[in-house]
Protein backbone atom coordinates (compact mmCIF):
# COMPACT_ATOMS: atom_id res chain seq x y z
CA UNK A 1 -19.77 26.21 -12.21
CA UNK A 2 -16.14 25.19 -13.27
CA UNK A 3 -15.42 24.17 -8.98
CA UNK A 4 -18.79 22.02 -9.51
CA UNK A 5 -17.22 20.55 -12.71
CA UNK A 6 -13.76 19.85 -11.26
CA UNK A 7 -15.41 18.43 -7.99
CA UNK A 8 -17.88 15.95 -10.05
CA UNK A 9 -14.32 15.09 -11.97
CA UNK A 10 -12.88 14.15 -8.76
CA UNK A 11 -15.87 12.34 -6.89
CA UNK A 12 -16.03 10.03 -10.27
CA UNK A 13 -12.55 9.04 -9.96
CA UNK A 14 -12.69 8.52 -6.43
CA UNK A 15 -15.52 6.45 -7.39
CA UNK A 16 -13.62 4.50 -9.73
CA UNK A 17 -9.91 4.13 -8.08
CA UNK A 18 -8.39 5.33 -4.76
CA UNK A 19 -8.09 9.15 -4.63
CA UNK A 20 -5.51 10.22 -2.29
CA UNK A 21 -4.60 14.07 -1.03
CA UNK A 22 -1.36 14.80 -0.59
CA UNK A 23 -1.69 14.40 3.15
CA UNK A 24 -3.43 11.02 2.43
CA UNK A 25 -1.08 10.08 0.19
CA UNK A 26 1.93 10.35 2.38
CA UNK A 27 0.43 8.72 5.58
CA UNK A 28 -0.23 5.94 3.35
CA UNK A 29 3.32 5.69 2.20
CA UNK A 30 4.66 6.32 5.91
CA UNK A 31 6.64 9.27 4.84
CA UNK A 32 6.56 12.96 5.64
CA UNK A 33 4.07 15.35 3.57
CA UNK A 34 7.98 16.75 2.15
CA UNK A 35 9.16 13.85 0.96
CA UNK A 36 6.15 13.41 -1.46
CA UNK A 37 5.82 16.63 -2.30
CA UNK A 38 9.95 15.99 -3.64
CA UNK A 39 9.96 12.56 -5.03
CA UNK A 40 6.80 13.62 -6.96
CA UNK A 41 7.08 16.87 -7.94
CA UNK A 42 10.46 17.24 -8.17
CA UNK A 43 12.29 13.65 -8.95
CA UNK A 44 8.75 12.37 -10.89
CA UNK A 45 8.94 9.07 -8.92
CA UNK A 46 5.36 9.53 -7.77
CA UNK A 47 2.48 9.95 -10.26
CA UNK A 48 -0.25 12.42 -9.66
CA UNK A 49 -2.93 13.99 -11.17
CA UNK A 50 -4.15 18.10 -10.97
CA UNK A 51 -7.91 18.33 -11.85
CA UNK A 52 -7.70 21.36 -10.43
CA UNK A 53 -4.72 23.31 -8.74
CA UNK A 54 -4.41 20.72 -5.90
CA UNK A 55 -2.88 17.51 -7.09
CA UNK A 56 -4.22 13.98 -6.30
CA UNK A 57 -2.90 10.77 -5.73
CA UNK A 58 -4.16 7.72 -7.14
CA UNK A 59 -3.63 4.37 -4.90
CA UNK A 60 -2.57 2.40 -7.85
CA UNK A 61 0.58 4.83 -8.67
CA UNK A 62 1.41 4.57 -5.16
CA UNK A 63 1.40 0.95 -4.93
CA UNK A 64 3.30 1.43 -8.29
CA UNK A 65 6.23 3.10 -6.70
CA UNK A 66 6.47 0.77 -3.34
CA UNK A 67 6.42 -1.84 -5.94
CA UNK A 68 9.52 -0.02 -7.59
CA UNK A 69 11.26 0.19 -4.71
CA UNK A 70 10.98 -3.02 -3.47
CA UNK A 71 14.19 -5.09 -2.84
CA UNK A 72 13.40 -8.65 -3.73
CA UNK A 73 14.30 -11.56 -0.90
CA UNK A 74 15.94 -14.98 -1.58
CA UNK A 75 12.49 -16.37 -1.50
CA UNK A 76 11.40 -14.67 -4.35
CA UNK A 77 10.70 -16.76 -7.43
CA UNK A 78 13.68 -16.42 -10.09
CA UNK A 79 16.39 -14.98 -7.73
């Protein structure tokens, strides 16, 4: 009953936003499964979610972070 639960919890957020897996996640971002797995569980540079022991990834937080790390050009307004 609880694995029905969790999966519901999932299939609405999918629903709602982007849900990535951690594999899906890091082909996304062009970088290896390890890397993720570091800058989000270790350095916290990556949001994620656990609604159950496997953690997610939502598509906004990862546009959040290549957004982060983004090095503005000269053609950028106010630079």
């Amino acid at each position: 009953v609880l694995r029905q639960l969790l999966l519901q919890v999932v299939e609405q957020l999918n629903e709602e936003q982007e849900v990535f897996t951690k594999e899906e996640a890091a082909a996304f971002l062009n970088i290896k499964i390890s890397t993720l797995e570091r800058l989000a569980f270790r350095k916290n540079e990556i949001g994620y979610t656990k609604p159950d022991r496997h953690a997610v990834f939502l598509k906004r937080d990862l546009l959040k972070f290549l957004e982060n790390r983004r090095i503005p050009s000269v053609y950028d307004e106010g630079v």
